[in-house]
N, C-alpha and C. Protein backbone atom coordinates (compact mmCIF):
# COMPACT_ATOMS: atom_id res chain seq x y z
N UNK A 1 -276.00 -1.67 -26.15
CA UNK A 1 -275.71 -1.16 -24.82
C UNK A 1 -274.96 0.16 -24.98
N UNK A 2 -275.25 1.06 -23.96
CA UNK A 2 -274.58 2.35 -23.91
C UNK A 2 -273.41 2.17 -23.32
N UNK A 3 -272.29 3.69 -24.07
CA UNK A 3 -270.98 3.39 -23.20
C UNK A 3 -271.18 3.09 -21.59
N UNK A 4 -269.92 2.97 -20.78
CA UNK A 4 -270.03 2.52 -19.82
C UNK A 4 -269.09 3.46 -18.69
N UNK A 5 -268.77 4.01 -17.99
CA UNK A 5 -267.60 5.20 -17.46
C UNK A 5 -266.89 3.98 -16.42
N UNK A 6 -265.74 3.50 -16.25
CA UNK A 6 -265.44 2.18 -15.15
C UNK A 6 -264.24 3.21 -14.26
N UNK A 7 -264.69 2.99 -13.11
CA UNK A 7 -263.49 3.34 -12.12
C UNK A 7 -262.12 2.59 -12.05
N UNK A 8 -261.34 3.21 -11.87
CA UNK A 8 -260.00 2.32 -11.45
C UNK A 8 -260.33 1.04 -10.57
N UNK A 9 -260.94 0.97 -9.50
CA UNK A 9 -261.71 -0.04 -8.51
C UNK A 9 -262.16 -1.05 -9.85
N UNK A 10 -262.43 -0.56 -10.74
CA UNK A 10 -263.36 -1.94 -11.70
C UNK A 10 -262.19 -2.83 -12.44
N UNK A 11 -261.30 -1.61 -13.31
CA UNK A 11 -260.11 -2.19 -13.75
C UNK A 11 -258.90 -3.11 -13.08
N UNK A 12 -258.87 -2.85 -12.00
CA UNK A 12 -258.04 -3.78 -11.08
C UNK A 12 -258.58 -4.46 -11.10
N UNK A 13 -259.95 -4.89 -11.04
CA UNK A 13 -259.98 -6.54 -10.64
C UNK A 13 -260.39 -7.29 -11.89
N UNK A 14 -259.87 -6.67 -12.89
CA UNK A 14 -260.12 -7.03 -14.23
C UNK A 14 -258.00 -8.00 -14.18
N UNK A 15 -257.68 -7.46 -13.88
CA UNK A 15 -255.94 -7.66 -13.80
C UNK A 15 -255.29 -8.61 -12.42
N UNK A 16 -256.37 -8.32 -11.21
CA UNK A 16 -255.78 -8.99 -9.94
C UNK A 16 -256.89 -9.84 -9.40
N UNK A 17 -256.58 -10.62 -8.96
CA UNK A 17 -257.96 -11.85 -8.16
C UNK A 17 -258.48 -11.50 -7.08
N UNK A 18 -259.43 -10.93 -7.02
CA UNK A 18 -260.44 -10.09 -6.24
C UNK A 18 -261.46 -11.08 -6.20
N UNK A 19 -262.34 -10.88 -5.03
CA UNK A 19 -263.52 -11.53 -4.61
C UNK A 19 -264.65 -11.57 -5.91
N UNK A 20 -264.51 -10.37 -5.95
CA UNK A 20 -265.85 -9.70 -7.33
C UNK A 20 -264.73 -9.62 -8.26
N UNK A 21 -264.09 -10.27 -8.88
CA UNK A 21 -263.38 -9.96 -10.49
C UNK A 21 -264.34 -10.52 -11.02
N UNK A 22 -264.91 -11.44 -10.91
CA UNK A 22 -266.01 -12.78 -11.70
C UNK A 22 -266.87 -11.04 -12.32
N UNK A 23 -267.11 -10.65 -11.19
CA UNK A 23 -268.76 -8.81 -11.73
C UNK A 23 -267.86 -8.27 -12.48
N UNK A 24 -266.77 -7.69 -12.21
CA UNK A 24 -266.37 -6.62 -13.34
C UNK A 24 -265.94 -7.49 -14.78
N UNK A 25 -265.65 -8.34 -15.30
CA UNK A 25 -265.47 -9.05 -15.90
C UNK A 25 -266.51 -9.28 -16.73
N UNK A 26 -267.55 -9.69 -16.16
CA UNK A 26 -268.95 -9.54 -16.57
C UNK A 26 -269.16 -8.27 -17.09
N UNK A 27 -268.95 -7.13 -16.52
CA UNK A 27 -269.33 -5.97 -16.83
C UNK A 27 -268.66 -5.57 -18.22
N UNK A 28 -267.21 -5.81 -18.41
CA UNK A 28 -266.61 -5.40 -19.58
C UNK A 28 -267.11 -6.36 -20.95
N UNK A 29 -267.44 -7.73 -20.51
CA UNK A 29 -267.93 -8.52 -21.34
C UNK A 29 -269.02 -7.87 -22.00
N UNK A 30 -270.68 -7.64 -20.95
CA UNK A 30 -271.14 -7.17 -21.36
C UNK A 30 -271.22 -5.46 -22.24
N UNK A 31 -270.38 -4.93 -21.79
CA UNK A 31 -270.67 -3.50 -22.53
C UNK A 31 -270.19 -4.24 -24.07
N UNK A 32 -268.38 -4.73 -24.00
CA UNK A 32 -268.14 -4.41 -25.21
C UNK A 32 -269.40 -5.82 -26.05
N UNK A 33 -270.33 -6.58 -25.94
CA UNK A 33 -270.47 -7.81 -26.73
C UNK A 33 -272.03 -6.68 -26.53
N UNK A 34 -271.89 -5.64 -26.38
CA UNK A 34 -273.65 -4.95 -26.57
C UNK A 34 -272.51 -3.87 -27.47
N UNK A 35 -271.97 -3.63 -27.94
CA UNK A 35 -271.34 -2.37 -28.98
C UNK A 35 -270.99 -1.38 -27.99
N UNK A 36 -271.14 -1.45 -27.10
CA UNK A 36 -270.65 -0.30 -26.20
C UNK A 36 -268.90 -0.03 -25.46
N UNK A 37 -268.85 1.00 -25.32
CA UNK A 37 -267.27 1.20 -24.89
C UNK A 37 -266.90 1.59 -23.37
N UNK A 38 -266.22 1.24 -23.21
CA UNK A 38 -265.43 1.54 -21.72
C UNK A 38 -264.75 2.49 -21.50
N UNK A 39 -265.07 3.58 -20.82
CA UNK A 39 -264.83 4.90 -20.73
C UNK A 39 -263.84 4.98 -19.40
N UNK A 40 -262.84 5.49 -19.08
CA UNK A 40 -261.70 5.79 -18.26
C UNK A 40 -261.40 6.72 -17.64
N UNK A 41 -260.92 7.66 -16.89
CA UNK A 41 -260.58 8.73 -16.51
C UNK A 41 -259.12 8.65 -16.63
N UNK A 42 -258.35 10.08 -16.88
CA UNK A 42 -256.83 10.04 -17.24
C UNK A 42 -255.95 9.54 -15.74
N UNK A 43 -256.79 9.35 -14.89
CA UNK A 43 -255.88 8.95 -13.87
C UNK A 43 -255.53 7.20 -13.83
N UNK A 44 -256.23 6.48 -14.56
CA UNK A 44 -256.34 5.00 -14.32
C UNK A 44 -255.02 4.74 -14.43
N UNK A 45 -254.52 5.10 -15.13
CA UNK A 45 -253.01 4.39 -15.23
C UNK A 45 -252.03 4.82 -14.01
N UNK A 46 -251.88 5.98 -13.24
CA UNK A 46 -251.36 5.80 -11.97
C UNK A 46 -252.35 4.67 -10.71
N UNK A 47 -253.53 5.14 -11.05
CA UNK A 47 -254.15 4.49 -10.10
C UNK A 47 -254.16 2.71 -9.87
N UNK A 48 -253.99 2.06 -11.22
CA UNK A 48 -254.03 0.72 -11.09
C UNK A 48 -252.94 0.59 -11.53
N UNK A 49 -251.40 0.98 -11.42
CA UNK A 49 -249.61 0.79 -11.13
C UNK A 49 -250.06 0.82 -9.53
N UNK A 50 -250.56 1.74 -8.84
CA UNK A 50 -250.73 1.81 -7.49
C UNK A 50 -251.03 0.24 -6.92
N UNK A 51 -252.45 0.38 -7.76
CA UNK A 51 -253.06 -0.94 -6.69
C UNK A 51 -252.16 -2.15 -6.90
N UNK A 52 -251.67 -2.45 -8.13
CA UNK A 52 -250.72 -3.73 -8.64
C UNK A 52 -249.37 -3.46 -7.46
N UNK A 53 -249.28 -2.27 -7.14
CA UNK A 53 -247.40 -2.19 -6.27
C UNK A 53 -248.20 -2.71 -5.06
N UNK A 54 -249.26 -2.02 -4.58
CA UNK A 54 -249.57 -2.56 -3.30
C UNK A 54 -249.78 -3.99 -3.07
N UNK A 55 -251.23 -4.53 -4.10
CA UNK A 55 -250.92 -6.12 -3.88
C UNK A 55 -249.79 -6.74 -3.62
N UNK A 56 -248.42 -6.45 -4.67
CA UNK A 56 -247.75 -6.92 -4.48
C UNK A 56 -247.00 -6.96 -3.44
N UNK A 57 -246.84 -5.62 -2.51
CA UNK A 57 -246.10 -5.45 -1.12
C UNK A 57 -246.61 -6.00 -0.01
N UNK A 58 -248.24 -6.46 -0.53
CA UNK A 58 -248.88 -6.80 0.77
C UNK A 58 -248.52 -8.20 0.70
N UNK A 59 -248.19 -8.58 -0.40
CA UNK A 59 -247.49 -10.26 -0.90
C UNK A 59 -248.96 -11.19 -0.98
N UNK A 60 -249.69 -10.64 -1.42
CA UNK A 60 -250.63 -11.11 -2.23
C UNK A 60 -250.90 -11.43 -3.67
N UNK A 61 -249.36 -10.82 -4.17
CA UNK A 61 -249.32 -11.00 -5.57
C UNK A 61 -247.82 -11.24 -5.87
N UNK A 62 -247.01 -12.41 -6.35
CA UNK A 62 -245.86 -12.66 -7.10
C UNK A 62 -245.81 -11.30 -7.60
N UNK A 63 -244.36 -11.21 -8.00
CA UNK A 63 -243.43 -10.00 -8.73
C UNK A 63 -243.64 -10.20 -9.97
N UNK A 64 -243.86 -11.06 -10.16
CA UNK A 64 -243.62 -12.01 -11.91
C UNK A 64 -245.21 -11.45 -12.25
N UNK A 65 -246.05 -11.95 -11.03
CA UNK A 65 -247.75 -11.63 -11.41
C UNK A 65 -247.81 -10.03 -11.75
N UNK A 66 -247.56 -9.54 -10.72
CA UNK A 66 -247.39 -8.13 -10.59
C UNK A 66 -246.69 -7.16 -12.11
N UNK A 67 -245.75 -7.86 -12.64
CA UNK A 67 -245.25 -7.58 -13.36
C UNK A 67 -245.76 -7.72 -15.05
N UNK A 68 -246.39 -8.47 -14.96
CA UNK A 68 -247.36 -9.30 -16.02
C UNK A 68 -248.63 -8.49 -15.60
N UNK A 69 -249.35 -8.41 -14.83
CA UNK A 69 -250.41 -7.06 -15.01
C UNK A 69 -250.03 -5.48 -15.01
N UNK A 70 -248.81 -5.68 -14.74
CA UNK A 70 -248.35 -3.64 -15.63
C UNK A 70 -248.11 -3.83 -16.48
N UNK A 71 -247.64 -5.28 -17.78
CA UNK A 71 -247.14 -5.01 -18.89
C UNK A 71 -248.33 -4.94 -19.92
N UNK A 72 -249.26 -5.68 -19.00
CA UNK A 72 -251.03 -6.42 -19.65
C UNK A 72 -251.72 -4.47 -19.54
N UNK A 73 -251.94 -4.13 -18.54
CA UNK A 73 -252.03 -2.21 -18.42
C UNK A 73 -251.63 -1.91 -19.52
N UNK A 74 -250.36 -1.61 -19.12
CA UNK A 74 -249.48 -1.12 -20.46
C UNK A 74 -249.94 -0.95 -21.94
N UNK A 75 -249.88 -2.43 -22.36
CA UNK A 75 -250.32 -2.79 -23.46
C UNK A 75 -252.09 -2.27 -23.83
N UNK A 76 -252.55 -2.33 -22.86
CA UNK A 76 -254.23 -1.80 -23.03
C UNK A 76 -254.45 -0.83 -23.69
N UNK A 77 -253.34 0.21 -22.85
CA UNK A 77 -253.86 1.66 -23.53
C UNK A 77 -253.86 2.38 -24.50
N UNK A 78 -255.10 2.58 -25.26
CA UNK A 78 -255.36 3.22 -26.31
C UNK A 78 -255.12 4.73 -26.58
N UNK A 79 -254.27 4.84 -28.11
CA UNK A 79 -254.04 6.34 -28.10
C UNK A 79 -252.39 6.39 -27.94
């Protein structure tokens, strides 16, 4: 499989319980288990701190949860 380019929209619901996390999930499965890589733009990391503060303000997401997918981010990034 060829690389793959994923929006911030894909990565959040890789981290928060979204309707469609089950598809993007799938999606990262499949690229990386075909040799292929997951390509980013330099903004993802403000953009999904964003979406994680909002879930959480909208109180759709524990502090503890919330807090545990910026450290899970965090830890992701390569480089």
């Amino acid at each position: 499989m060829s690389d793959v380019i994923v929006d911030s929209s894909v990565v959040v619901k890789w981290l928060l319980p979204e309707s469609d996390s089950a598809d993007a999930v799938r999606v990262r499965t499949d690229v990386l288990a075909g040799g292929g890589r997951l390509i980013v733009l330099d903004l993802i990391l403000p953009s999904v701190g964003n979406a994680i503060w909002k879930a959480h303000r909208q109180k759709k997401i524990s502090l503890a949860f919330a807090r545990q997918a910026l450290v899970h981010r965090l830890r992701s990034v390569d480089g």
